[in-house]
Protein backbone atom coordinates (compact mmCIF):
# COMPACT_ATOMS: atom_id res chain seq x y z
CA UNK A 1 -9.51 -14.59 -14.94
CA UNK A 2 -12.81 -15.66 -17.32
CA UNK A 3 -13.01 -18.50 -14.68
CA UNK A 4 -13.13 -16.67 -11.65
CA UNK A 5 -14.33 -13.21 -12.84
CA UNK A 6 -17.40 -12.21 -10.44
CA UNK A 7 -18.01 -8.49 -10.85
CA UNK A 8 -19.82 -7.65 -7.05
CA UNK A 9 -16.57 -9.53 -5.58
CA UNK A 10 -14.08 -7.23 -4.47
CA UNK A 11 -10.21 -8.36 -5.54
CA UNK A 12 -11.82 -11.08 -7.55
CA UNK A 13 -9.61 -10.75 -10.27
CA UNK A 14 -6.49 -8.94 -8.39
CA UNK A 15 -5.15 -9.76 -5.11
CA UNK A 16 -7.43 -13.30 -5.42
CA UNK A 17 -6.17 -13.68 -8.56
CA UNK A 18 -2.20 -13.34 -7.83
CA UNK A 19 -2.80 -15.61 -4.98
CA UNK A 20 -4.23 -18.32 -7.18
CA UNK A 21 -1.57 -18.15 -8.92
CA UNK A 22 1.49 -17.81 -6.64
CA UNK A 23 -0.55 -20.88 -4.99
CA UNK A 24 -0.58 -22.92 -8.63
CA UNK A 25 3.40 -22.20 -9.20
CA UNK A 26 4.65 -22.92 -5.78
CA UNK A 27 2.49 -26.17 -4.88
CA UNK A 28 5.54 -28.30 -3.45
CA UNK A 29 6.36 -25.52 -1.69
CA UNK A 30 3.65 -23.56 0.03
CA UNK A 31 5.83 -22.41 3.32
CA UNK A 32 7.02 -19.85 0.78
CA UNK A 33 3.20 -18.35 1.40
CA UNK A 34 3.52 -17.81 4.72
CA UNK A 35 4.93 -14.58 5.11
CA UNK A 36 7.62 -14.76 7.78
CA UNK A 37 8.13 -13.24 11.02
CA UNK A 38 11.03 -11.45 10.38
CA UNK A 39 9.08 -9.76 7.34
CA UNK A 40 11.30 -10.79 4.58
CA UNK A 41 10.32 -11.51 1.28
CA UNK A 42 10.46 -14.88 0.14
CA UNK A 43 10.97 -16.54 -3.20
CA UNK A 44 9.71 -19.78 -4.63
CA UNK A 45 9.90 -20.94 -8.37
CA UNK A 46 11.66 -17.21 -9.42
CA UNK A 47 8.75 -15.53 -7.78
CA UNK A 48 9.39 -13.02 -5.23
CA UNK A 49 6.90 -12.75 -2.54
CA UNK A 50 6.54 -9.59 -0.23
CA UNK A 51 5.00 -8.98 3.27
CA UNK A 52 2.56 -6.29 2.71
CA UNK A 53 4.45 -4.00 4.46
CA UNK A 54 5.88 -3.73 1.40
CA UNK A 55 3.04 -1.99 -0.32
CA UNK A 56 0.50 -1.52 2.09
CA UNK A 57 2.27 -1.24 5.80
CA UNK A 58 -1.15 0.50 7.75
CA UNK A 59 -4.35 -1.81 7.11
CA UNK A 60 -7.17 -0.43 5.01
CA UNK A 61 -9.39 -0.01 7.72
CA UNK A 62 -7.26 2.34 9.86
CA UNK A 63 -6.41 4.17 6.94
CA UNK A 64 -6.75 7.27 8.91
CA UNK A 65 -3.72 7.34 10.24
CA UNK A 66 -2.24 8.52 6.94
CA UNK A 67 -3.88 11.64 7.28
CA UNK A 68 -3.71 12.49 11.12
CA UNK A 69 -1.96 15.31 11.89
CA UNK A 70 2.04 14.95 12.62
CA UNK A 71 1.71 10.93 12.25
CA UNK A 72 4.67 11.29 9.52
CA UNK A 73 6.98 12.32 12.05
CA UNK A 74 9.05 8.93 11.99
CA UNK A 75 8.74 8.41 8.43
CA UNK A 76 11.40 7.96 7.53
CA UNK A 77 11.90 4.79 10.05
CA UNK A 78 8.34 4.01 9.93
CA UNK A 79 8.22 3.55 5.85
CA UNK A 80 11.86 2.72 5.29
CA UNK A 81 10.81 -1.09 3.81
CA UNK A 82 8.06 0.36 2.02
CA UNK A 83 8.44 0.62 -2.18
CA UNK A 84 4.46 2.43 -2.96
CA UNK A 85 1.12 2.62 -0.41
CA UNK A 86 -2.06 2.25 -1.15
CA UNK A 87 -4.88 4.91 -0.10
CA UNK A 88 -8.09 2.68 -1.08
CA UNK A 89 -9.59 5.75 -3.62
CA UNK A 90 -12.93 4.04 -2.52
CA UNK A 91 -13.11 4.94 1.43
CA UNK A 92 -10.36 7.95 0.48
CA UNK A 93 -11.70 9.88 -2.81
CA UNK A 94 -13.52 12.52 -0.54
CA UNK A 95 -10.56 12.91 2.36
CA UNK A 96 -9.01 16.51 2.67
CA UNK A 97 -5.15 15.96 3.50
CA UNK A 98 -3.79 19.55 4.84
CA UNK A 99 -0.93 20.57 3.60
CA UNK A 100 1.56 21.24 6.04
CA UNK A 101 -0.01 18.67 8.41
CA UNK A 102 2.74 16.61 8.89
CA UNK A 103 0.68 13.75 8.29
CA UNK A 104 2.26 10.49 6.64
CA UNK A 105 0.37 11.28 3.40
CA UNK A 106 1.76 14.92 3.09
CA UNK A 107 5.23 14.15 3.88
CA UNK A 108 4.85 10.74 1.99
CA UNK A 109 3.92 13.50 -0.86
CA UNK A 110 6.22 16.12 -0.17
CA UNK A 111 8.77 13.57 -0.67
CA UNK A 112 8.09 10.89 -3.55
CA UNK A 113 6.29 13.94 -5.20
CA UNK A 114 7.61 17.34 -4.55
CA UNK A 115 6.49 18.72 -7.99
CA UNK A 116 3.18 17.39 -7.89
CA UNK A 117 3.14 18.38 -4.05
CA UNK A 118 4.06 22.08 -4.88
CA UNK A 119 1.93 22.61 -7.79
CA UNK A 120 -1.21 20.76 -5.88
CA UNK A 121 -0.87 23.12 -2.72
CA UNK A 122 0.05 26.25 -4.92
CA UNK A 123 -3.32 28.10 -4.13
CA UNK A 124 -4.98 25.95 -1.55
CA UNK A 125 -3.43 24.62 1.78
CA UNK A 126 -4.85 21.48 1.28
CA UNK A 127 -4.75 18.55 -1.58
């Protein structure tokens, strides 16, 4: 990380970083990169490698559709391979998710969260 470390560079030292790696460790076998078609995680060397569908299944920049209104109406079919997401707190920090919205975010929160979900929307109809 000392070696590639450039603090203006976004995912120098994360995403970059892991993929240096997984690169370094799986060098005979680089097919086990490519993610496949049928979105299944591959292994190489005892490392598991996901599709980011995994972890981040709507990209960054339509992020928006987390929060639209009823968009979480197939979640649980739309999300069912998915183990955390990712809401960017850098384009997100200043997003108002209405509670009640039916939006992926509040029934992704409702669900995975339902204490923190109750006690955030306890005096406001929003979080």
């Amino acid at each position: 990380m000392n070696t590639h470390f450039e603090p203006n560079k976004w995912g120098c030292i994360g995403p970059q970083a892991v993929t240096r790696v997984i690169r370094s460790v799986c060098k005979n076998d680089t097919t086990k990169l490519d993610i496949p078609k049928d979105g299944k995680p591959q292994t190489c060397n005892n490392i598991t490698i996901y599709p980011s569908q995994f972890f981040s299944p709507i990209y960054y920049k339509n992020f928006k559709a987390y929060i639209s209104g009823g968009g979480g109406k197939n979640f649980e079919k739309d999300f069912s391979n998915t183990f955390l997401m990712h809401f960017w707190n850098k384009i997100t920090k200043n997003v108002v998710v209405k509670a009640g919205s039916g939006s992926i975010y509040d029934v992704a929160a409702k669900k995975s969260c339902p204490v923190t979900y109750q006690m955030a929307t306890l005096r406001a109809n929003h979080f």
